[in-house]
N, C-alpha and C. Protein backbone atom coordinates (compact mmCIF):
# COMPACT_ATOMS: atom_id res chain seq x y z
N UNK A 1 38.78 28.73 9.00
CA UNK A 1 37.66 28.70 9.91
C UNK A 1 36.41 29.30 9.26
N UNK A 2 36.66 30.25 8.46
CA UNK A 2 35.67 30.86 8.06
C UNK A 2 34.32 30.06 6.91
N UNK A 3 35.44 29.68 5.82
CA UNK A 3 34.81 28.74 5.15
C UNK A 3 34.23 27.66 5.51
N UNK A 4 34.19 27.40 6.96
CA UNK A 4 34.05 26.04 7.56
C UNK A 4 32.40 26.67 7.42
N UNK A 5 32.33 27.57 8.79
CA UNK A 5 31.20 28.52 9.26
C UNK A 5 30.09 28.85 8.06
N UNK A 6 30.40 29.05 7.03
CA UNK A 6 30.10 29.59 5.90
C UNK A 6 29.38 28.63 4.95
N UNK A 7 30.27 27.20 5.23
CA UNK A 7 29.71 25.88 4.52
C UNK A 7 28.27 25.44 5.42
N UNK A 8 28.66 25.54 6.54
CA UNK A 8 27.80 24.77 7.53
C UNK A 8 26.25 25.82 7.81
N UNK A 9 26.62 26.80 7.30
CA UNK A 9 25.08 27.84 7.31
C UNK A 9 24.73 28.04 6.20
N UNK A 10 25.25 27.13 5.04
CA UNK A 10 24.95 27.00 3.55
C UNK A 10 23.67 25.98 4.21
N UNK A 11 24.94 24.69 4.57
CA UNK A 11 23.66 23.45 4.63
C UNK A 11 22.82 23.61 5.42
N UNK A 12 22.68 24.18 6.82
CA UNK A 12 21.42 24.36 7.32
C UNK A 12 20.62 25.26 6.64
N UNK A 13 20.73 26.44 5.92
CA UNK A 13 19.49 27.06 5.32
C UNK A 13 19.34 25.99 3.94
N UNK A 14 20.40 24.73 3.19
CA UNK A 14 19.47 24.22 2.82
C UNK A 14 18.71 23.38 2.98
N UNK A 15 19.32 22.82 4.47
CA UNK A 15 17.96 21.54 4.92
C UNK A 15 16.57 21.96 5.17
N UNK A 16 16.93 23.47 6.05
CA UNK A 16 15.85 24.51 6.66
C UNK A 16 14.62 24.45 5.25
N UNK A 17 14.94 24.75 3.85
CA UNK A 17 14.36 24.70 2.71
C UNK A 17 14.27 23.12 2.26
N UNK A 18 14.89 22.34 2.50
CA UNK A 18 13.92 21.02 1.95
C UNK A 18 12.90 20.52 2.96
N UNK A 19 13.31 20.91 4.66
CA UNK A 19 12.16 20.09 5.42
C UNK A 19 11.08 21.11 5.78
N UNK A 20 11.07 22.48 5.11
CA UNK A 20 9.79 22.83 5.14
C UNK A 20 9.14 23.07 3.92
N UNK A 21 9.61 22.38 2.72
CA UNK A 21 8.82 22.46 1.65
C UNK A 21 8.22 21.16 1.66
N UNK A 22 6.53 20.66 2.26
CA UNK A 22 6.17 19.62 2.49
C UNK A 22 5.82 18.62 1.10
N UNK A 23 5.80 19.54 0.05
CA UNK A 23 5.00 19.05 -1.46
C UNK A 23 6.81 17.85 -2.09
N UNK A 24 7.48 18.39 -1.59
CA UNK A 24 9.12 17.81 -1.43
C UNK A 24 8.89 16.48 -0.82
N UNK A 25 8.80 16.80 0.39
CA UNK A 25 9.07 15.59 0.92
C UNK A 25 7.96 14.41 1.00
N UNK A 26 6.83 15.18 0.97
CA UNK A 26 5.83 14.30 0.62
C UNK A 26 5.54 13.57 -0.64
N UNK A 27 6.25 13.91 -1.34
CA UNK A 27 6.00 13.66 -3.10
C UNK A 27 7.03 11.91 -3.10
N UNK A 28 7.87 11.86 -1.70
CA UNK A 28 8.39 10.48 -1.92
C UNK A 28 7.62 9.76 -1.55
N UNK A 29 7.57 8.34 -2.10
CA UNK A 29 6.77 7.23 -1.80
C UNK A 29 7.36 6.40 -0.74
N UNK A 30 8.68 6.59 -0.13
CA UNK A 30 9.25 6.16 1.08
C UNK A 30 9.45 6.89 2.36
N UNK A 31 8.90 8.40 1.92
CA UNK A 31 8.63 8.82 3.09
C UNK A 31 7.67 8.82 4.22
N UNK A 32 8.00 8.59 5.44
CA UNK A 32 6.63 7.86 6.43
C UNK A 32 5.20 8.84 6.41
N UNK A 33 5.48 10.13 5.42
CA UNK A 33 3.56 10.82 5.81
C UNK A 33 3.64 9.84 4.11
N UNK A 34 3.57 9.97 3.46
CA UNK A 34 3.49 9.33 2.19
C UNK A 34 2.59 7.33 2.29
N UNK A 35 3.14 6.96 3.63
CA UNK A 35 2.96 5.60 3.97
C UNK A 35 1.60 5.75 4.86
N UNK A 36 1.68 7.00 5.57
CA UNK A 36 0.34 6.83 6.11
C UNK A 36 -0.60 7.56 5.39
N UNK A 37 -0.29 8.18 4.44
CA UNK A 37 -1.54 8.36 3.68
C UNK A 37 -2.03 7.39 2.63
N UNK A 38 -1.07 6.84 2.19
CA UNK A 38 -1.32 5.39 1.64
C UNK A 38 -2.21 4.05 2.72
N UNK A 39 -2.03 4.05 3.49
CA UNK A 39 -2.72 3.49 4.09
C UNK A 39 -3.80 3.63 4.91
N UNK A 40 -4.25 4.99 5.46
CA UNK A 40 -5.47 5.42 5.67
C UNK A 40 -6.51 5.79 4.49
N UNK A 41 -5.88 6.23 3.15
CA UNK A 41 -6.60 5.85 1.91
C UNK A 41 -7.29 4.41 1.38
N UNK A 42 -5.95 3.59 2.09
CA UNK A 42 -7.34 2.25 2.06
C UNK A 42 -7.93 1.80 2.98
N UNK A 43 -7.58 2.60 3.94
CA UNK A 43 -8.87 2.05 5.52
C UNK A 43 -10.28 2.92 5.11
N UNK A 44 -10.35 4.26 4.10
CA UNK A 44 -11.09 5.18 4.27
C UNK A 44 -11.98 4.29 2.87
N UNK A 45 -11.28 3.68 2.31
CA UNK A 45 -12.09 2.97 0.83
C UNK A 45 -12.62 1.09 1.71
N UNK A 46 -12.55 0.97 2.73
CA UNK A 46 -13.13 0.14 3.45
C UNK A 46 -14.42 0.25 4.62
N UNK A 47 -15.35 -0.79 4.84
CA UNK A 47 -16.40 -0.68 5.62
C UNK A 47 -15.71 -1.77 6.79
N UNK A 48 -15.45 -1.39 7.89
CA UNK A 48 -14.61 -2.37 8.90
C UNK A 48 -16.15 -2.07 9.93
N UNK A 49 -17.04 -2.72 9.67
CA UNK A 49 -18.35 -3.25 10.55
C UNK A 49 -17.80 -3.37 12.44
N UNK A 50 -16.78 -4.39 12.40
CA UNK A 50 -15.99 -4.91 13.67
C UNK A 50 -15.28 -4.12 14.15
N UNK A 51 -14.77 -3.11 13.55
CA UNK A 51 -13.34 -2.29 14.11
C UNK A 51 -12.25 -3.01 14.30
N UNK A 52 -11.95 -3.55 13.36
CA UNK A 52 -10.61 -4.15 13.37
C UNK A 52 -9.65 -3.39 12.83
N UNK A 53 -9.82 -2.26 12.08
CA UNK A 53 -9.44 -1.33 12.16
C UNK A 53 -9.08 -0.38 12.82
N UNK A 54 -9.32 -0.12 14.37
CA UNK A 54 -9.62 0.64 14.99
C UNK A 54 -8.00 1.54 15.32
N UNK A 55 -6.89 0.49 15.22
CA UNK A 55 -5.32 0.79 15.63
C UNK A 55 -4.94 1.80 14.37
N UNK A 56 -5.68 1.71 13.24
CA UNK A 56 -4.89 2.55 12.07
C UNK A 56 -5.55 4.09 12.42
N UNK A 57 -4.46 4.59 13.12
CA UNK A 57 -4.69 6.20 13.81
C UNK A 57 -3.49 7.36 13.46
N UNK A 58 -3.72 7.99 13.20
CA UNK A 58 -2.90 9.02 12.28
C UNK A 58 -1.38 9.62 13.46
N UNK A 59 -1.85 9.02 14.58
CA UNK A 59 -1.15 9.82 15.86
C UNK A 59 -0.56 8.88 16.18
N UNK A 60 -0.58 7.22 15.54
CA UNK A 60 0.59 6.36 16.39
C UNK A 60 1.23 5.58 15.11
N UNK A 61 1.98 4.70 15.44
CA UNK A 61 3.03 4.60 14.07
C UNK A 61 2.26 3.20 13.38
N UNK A 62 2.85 3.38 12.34
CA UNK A 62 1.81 2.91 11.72
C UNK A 62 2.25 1.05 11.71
N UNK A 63 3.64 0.97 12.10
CA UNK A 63 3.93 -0.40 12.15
C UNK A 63 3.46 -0.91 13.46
N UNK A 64 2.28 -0.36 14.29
CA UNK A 64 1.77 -0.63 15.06
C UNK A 64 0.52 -1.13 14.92
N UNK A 65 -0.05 -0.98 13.69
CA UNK A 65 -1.30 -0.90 13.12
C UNK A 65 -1.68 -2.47 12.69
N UNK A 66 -2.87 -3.15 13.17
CA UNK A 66 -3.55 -4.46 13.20
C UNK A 66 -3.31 -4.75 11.74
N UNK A 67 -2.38 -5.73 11.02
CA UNK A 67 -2.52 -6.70 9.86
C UNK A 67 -1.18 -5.78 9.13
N UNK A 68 -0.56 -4.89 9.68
CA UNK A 68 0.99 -3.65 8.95
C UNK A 68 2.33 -4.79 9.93
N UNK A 69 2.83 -4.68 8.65
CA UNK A 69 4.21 -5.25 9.05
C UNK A 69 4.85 -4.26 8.81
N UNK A 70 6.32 -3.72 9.31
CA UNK A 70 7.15 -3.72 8.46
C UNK A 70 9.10 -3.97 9.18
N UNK A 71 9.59 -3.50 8.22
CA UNK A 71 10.92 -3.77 8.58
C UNK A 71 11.76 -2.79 9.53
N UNK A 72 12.85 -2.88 9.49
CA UNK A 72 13.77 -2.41 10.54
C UNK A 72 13.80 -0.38 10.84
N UNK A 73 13.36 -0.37 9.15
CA UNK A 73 13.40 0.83 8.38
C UNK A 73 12.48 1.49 8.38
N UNK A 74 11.10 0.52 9.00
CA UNK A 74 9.65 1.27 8.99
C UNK A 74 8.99 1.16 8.28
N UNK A 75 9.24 0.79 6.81
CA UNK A 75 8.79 0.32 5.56
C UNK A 75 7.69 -0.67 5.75
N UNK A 76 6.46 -0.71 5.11
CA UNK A 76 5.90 -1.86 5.13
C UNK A 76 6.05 -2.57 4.69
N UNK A 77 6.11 -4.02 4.68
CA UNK A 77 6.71 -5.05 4.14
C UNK A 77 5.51 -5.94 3.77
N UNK A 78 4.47 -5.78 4.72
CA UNK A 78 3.66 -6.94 4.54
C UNK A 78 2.22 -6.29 5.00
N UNK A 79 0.88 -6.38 4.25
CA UNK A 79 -0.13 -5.97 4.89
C UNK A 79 -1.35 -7.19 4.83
N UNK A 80 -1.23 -7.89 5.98
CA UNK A 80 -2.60 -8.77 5.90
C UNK A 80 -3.93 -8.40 6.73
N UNK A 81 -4.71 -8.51 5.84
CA UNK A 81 -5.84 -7.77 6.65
C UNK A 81 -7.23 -9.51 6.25
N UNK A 82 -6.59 -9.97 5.88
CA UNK A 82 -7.41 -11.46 5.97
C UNK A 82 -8.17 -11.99 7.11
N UNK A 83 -9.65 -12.07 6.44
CA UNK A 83 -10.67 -12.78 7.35
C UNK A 83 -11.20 -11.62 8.38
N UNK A 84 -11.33 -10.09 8.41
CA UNK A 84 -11.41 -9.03 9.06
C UNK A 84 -12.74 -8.92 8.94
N UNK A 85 -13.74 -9.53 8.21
CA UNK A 85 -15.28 -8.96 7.64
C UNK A 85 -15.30 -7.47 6.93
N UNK A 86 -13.96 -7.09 6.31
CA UNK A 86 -13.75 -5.83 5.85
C UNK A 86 -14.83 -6.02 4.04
N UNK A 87 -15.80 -4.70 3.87
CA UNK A 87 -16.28 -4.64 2.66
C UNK A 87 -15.59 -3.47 2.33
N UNK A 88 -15.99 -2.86 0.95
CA UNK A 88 -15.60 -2.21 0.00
C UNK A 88 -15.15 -2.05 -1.14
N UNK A 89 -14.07 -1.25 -1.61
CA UNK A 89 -13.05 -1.67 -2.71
C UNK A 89 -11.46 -1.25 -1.88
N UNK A 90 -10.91 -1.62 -2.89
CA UNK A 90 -9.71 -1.15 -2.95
C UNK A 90 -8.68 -0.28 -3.69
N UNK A 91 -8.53 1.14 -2.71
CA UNK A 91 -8.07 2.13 -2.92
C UNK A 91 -6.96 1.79 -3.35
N UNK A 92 -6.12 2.54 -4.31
CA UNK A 92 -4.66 2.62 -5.03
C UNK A 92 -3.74 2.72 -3.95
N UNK A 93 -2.82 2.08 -3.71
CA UNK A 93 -1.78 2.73 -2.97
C UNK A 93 -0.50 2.25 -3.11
N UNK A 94 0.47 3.58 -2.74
CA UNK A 94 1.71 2.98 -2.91
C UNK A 94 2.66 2.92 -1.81
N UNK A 95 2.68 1.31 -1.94
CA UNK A 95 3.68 0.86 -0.68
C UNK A 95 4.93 -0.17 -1.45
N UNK A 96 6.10 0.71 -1.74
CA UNK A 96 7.11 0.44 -2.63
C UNK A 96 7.72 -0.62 -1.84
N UNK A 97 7.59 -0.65 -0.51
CA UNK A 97 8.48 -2.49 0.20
C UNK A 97 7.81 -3.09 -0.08
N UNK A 98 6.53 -3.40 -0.42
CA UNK A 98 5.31 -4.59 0.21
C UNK A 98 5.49 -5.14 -0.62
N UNK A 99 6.10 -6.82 0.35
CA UNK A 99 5.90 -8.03 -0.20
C UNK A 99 4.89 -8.66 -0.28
N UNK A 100 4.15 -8.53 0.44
CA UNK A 100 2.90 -9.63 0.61
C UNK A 100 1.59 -8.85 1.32
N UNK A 101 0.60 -8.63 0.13
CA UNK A 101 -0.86 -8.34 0.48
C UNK A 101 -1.38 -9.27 0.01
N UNK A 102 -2.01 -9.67 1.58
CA UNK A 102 -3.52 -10.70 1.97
C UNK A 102 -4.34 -10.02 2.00
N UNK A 103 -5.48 -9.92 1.03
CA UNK A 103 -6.77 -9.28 1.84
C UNK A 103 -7.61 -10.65 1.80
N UNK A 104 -7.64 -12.13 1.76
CA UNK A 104 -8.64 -12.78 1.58
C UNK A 104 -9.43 -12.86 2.68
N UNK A 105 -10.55 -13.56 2.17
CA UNK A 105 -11.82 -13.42 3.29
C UNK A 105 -12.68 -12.15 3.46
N UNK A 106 -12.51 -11.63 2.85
CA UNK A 106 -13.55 -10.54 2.93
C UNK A 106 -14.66 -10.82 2.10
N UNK A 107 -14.97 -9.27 1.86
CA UNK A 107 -16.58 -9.13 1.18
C UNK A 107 -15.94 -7.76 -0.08
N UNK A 108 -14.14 -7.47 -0.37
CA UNK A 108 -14.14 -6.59 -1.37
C UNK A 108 -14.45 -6.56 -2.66
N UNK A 109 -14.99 -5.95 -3.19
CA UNK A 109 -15.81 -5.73 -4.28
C UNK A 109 -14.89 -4.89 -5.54
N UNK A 110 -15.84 -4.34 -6.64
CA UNK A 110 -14.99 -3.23 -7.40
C UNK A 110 -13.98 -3.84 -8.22
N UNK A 111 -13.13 -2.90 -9.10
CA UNK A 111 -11.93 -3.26 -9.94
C UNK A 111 -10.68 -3.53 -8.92
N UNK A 112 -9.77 -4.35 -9.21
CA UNK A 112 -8.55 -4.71 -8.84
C UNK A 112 -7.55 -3.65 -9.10
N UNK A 113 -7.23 -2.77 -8.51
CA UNK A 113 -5.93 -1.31 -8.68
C UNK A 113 -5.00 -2.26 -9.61
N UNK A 114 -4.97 -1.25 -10.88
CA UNK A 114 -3.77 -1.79 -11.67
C UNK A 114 -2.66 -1.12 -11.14
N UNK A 115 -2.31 -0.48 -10.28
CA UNK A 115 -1.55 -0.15 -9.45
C UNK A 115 -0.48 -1.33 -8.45
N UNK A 116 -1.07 -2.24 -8.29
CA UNK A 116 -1.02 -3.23 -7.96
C UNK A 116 0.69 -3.87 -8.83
N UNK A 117 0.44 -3.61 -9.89
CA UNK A 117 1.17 -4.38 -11.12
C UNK A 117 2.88 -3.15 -11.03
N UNK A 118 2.49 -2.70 -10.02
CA UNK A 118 3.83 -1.25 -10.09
C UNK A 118 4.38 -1.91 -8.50
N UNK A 119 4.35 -2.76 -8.06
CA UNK A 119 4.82 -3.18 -6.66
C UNK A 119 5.49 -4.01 -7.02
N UNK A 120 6.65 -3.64 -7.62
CA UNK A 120 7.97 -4.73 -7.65
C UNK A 120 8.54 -5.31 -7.13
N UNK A 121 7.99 -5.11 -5.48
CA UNK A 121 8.91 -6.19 -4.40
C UNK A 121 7.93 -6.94 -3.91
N UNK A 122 6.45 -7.20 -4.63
CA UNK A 122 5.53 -7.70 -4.05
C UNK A 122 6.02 -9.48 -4.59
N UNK A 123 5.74 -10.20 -3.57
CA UNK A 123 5.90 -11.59 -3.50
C UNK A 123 5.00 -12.21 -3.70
N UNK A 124 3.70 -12.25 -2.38
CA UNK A 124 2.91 -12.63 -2.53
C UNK A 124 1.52 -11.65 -2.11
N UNK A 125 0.67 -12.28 -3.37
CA UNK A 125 -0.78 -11.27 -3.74
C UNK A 125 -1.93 -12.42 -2.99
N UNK A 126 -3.12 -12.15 -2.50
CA UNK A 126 -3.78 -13.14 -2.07
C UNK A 126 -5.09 -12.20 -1.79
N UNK A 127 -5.95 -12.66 -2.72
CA UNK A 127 -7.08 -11.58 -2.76
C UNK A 127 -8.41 -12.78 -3.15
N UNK A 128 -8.49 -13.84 -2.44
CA UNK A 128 -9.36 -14.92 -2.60
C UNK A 128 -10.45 -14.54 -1.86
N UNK A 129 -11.34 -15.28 -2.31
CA UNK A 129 -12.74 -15.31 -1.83
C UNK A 129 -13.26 -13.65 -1.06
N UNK A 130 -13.28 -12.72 -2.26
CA UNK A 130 -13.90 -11.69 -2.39
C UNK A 130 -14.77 -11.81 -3.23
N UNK A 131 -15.14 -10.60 -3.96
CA UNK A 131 -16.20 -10.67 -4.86
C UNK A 131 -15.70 -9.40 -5.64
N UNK A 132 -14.52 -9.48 -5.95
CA UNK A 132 -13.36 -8.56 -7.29
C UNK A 132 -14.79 -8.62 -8.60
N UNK A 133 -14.67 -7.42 -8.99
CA UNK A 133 -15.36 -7.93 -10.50
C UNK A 133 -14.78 -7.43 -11.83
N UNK A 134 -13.73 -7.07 -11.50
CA UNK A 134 -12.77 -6.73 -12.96
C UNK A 134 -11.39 -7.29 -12.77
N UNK A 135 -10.85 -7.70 -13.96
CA UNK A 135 -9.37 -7.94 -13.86
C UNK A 135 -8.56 -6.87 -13.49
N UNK A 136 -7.08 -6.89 -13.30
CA UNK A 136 -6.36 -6.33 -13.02
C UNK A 136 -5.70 -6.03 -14.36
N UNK A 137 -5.55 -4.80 -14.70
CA UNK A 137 -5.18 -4.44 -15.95
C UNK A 137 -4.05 -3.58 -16.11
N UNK A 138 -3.30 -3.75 -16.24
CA UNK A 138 -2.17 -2.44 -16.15
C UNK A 138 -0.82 -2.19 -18.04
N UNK A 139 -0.70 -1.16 -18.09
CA UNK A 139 0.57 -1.13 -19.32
C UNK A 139 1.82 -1.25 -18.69
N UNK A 140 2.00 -1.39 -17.17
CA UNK A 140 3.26 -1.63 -17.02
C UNK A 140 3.43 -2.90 -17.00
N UNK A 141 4.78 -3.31 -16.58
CA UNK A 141 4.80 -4.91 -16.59
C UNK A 141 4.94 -5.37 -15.78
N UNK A 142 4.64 -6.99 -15.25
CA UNK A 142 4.35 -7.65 -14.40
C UNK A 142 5.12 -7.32 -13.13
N UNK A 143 5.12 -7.76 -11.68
CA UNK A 143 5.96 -7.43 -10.48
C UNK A 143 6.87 -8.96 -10.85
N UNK A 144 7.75 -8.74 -11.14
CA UNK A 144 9.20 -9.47 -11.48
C UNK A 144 9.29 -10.62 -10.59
N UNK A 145 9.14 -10.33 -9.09
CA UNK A 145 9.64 -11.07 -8.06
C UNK A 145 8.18 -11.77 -7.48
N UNK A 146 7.09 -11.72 -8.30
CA UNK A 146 5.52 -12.08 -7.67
C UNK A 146 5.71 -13.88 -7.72
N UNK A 147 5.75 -14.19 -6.96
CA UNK A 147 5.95 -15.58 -6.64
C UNK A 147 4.40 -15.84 -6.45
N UNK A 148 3.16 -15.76 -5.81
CA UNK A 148 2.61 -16.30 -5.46
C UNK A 148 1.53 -15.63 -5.80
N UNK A 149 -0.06 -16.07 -6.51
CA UNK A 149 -1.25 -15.50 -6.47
C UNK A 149 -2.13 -16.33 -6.51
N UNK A 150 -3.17 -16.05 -5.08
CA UNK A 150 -4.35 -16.28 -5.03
C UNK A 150 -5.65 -15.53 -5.36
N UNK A 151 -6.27 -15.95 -6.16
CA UNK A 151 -7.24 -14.75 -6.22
C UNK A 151 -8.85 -15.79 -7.07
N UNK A 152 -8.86 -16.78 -6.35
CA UNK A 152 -10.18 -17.51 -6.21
C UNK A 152 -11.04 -17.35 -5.49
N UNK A 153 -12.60 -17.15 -6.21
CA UNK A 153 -13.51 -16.75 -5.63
C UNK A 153 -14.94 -17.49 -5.65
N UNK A 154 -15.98 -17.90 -4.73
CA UNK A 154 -16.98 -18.60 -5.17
C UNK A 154 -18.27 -17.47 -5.38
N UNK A 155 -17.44 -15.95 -5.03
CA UNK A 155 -19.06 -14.98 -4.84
C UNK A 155 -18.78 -14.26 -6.08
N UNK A 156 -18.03 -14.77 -7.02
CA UNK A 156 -17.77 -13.68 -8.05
C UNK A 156 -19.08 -12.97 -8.90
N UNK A 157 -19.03 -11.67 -9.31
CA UNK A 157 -19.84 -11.29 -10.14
C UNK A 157 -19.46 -11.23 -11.64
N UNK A 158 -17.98 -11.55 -11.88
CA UNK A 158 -17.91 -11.67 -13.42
C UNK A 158 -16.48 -12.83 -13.53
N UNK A 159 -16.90 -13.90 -14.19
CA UNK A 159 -16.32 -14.80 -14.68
C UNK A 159 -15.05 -14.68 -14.97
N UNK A 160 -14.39 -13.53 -15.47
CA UNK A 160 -13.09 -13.23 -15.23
C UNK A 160 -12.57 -12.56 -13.92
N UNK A 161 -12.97 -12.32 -13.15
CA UNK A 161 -12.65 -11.44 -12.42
C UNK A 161 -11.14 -12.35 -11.57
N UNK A 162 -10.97 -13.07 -11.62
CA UNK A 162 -9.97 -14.07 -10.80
C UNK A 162 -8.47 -14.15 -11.90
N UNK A 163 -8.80 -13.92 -13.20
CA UNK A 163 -7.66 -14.05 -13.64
C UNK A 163 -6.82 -13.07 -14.01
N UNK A 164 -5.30 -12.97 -13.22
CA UNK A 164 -4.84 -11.67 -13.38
C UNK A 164 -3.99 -11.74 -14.77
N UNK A 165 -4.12 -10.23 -15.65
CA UNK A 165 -3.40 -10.34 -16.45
C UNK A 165 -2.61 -9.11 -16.65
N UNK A 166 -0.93 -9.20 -16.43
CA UNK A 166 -0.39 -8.17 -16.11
C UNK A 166 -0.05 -8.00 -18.19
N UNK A 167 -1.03 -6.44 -18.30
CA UNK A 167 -0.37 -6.25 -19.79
C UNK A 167 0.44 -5.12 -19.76
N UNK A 168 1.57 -5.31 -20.85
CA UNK A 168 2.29 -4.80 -21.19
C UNK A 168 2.58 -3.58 -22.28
């Protein structure tokens, strides 16, 4: 009996020490403050004129949030924010489910996050008719499973800016 007692106030003083060391748990990229700071980092690197933005709120969940998918798990899976009148750039972020970011139709501007090129479950990319003005550049290597990219533009400011090249 004793050893039972003894085991079981081992593991609560060590859960007690992993869920209040926040630099711990926050440091995962699948943990849900990790997802909403990833994603209010790119509402905060956007100009949403309309408020179509208005649902991405720190106090409700975030798979509730206008153009956020995600799965069973909470994970985002999918973020389309296409045709929103959203300007700006686009902030780095890491969303380790996301299959499929739409941002087309906007007015985003700036370099393409080589960050981008680290989303291995991304499927489909669709970043058309912005006004991107740098390639996407990265030393890691390509997203393995990227089936699909759009990224044609008629407002471009630099002649490459549409062609992605994942380097290695």
């Amino acid at each position: 009996m004793r050893p039972l007692l003894l085991f079981l106030l081992l593991l609560l003083l060590h859960l007690r020490h992993s869920l209040s060391s926040p630099h711990r748990l926050l440091s995962t990229p699948t943990h849900p403050m990790a997802t909403y700071r990833a994603l209010l980092s790119l509402k905060s690197s956007l100009d949403d004129p309309d408020s179509r933005l208005s649902s991405w709120k720190p106090n409700t969940s975030h798979c509730t949030w206008a153009g956020v998918t995600c799965d069973s798990h909470n994970h985002v899976t999918s973020l389309d924010l296409s045709g929103l009148n959203l300007s700006g750039y686009l902030s780095p972020a890491f969303l380790v489910y996301l299959s499929n970011l739409t941002l087309a139709e906007n007015n985003l501007s700036g370099p393409i996050p080589p960050e981008i090129s680290a989303l291995s479950a991304l499927r489909l990319l669709n970043l058309s008719n912005n006004v991107f003005n740098r390639t996407a550049r990265s030393r890691r290597s390509s997203p393995t499973s990227l089936t699909s990219v759009f990224s044609t533009s008629t407002t471009t400011t630099s002649p490459a800016c549409c062609r992605f090249r994942w380097l290695t």
